[in-house]
Protein backbone atom coordinates (compact mmCIF):
# COMPACT_ATOMS: atom_id res chain seq x y z
CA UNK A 1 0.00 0.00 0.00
CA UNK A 2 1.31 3.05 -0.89
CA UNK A 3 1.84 6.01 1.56
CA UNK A 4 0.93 9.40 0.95
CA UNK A 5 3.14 11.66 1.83
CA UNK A 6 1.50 15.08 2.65
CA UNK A 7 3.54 18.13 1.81
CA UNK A 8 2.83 21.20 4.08
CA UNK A 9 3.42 23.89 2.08
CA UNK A 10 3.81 27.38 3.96
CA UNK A 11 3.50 30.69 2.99
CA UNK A 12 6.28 32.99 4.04
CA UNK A 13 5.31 36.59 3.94
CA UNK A 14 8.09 38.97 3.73
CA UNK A 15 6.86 43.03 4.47
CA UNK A 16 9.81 45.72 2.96
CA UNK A 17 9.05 48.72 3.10
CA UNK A 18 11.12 50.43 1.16
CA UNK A 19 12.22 54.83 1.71
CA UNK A 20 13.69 56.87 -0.16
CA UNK A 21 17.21 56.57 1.61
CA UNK A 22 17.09 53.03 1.46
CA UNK A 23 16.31 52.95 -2.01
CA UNK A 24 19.19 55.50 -2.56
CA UNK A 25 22.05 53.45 -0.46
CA UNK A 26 21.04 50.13 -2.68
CA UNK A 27 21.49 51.84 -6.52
CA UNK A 28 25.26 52.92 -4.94
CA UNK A 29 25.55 50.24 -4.24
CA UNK A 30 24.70 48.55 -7.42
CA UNK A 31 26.62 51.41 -9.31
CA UNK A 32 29.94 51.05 -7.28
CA UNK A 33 29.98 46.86 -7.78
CA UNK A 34 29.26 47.89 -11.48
CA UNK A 35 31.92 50.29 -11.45
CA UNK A 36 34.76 47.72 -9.83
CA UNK A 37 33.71 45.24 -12.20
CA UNK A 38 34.27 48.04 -15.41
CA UNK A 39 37.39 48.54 -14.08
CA UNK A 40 38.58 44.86 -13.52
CA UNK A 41 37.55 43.86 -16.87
CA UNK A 42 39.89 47.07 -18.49
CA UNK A 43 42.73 45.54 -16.06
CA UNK A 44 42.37 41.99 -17.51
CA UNK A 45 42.25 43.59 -20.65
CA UNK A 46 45.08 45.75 -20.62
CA UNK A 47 47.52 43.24 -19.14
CA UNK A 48 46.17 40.81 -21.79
CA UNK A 49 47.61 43.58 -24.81
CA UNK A 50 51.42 43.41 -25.96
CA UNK A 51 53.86 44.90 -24.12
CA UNK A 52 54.40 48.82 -25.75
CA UNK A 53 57.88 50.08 -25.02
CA UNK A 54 58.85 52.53 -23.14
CA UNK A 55 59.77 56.16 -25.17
CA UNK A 56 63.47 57.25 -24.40
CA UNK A 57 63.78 60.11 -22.58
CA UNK A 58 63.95 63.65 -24.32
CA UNK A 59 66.45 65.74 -24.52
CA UNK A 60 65.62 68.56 -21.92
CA UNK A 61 63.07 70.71 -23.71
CA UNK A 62 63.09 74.45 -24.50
CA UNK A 63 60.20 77.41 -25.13
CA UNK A 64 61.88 77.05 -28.75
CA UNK A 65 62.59 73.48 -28.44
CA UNK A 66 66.40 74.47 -28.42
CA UNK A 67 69.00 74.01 -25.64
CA UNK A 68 69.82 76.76 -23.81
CA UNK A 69 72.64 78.17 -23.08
CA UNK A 70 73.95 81.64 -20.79
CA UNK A 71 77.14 83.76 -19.55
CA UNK A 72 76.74 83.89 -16.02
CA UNK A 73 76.26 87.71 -15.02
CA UNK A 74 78.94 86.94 -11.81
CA UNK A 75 82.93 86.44 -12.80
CA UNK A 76 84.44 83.70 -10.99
CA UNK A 77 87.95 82.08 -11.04
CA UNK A 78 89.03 79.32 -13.03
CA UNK A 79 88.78 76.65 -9.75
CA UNK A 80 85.08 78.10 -9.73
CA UNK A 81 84.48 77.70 -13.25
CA UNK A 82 83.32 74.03 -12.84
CA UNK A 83 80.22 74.57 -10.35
CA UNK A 84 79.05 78.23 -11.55
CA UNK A 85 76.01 76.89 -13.37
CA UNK A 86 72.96 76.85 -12.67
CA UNK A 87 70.81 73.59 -12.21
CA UNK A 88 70.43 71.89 -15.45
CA UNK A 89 73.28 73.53 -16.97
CA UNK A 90 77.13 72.75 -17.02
CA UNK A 91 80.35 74.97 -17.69
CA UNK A 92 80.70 74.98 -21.79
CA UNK A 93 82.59 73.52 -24.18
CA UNK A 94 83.32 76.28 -27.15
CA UNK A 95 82.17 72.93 -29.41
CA UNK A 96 78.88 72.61 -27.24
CA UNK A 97 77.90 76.52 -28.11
CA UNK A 98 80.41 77.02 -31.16
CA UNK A 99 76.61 77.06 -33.41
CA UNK A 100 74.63 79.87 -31.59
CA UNK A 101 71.82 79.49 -34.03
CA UNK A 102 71.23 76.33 -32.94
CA UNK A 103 70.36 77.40 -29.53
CA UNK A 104 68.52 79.56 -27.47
CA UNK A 105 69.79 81.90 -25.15
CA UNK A 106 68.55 81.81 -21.50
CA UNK A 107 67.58 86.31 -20.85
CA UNK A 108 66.93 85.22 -17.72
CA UNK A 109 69.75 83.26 -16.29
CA UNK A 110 72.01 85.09 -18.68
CA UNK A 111 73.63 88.51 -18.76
CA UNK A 112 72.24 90.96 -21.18
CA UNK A 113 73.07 94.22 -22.69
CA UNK A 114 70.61 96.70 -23.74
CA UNK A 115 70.03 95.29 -27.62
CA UNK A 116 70.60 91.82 -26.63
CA UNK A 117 66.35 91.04 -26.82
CA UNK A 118 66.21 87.55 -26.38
CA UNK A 119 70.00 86.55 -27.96
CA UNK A 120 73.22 86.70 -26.43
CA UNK A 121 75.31 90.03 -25.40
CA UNK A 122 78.18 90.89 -27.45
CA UNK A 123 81.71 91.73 -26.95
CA UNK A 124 82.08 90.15 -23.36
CA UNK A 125 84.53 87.75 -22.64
CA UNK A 126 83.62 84.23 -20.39
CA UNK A 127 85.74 81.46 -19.84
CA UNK A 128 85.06 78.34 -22.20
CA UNK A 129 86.34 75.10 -21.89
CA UNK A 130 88.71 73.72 -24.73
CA UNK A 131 88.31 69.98 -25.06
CA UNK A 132 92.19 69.66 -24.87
CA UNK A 133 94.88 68.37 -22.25
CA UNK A 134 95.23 70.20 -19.04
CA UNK A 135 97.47 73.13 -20.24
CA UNK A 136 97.95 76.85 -19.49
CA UNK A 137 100.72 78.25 -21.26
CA UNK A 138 99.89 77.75 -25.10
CA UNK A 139 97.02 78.89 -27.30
CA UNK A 140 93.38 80.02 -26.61
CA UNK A 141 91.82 76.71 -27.33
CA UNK A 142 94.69 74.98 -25.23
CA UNK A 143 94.59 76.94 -22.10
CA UNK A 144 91.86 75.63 -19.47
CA UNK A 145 94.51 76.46 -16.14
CA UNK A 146 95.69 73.51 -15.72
CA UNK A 147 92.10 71.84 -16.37
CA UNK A 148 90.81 74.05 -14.21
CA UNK A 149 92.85 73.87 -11.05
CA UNK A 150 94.58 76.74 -10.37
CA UNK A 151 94.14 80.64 -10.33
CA UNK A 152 98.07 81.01 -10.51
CA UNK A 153 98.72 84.46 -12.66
CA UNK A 154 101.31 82.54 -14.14
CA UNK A 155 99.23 80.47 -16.11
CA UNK A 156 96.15 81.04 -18.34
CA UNK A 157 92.62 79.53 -19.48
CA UNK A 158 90.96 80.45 -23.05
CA UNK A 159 87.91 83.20 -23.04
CA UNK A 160 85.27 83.18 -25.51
CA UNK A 161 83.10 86.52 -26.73
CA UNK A 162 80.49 86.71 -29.70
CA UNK A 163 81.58 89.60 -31.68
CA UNK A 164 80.40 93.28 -31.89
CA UNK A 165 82.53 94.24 -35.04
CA UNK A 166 80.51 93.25 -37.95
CA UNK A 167 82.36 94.82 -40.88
CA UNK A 168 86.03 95.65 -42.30
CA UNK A 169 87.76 98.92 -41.99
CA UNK A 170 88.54 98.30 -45.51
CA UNK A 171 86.35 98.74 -48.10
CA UNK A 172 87.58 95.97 -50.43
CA UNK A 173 87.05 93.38 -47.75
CA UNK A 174 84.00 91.47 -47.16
CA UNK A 175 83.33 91.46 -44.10
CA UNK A 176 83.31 88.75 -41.51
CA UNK A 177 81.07 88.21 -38.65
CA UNK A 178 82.57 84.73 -37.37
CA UNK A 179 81.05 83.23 -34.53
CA UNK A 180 83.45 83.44 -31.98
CA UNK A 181 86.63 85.39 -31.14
CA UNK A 182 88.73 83.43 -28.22
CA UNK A 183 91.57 84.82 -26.52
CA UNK A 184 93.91 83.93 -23.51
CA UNK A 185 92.86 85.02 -19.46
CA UNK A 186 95.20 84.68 -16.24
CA UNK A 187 94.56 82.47 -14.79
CA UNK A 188 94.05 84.68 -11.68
CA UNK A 189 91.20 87.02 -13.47
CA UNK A 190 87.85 86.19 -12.31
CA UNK A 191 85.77 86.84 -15.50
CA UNK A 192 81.80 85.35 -16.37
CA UNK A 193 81.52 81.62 -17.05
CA UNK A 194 79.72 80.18 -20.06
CA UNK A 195 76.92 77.57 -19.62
CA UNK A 196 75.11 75.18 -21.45
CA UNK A 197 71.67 73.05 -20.97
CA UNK A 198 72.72 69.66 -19.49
């Protein structure tokens, strides 16, 4: 004989009342676990994707997108020469600012003259360094006082100066507006320092 089972079935009544705050704190909530999961799936994503690599660093950038480059508006002796710079810039090399329309000059680290504008002064000396041997009793363009060591009078470092005569005293010359004219310093003279963009 077969038994019959009876199933009870109950009711279970559940009263929510639901307010406006309530209502408010559940859609955050619903909108901050949809937000997490947005942003997990863009993780997954993005670590899924190749590998880009990384851009070398720039050059340090300009206004003009040129280096920079100054004559301090302080003199200081040769041992000085090495740390007169500013930050971001480092006593020059005549071949780092031999080309001074390839750079720009800094009006307001530099020194400036009353038509200088936004180039260089003119006619003022600065000590330069010469990319040779430590020397001080040969050429401008040898000279750096012994590499920079001493401020012994005896001995001498190469100055640099951009020009301020632009033409011949003879007519039947054409005239000659080179970059640079260089010259010998004692090495006990404290003059300006040249500087470039690092």
């Amino acid at each position: 004989m077969e038994e019959k089972k009876s199933k009870k079935e109950r009711t279970l009544v559940i009263n929510i009342k639901l307010t406006r705050g309530l209502v408010a704190v559940l859609i955050a909530a619903l909108l901050t676990v949809a937000f997490v999961g947005y942003l997990a799936l863009g993780q997954k994503q993005a670590s899924a994707s190749p590998a880009v690599p990384e851009a070398p660093a720039a050059p340090a950038a300009t206004s003009g997108g040129l280096r920079k480059y100054y004559r301090t508006a302080t003199s200081y002796l040769p041992t000085e020469a090495l740390t007169a710079c500013a930050t971001g810039y480092h006593f020059a090399s005549l071949w780092e600012i031999l080309d001074t329309s390839n750079l720009e000059y800094d009006t307001i680290l530099g020194e400036y003259q009353d038509d200088s504008g936004y180039g260089p002064l003119t006619s003022r000396r600065g000590w330069v360094r010469t990319g040779y041997n430590s020397a001080s009793t040969g050429y401008p363009g040898q000279n750096n006082c012994l590499a920079w060591m001493t401020n012994d009078g005896a001995y001498q470092g190469t100055s640099a100066e951009l020009p301020d005569q632009w033409t011949s005293t003879d007519p039947n010359e054409i005239p000659d507006i080179g970059v640079w004219i260089v010259g010998n310093a004692s090495c006990s003279t404290a003059i300006p320092v040249w500087c470039v963009e690092d």
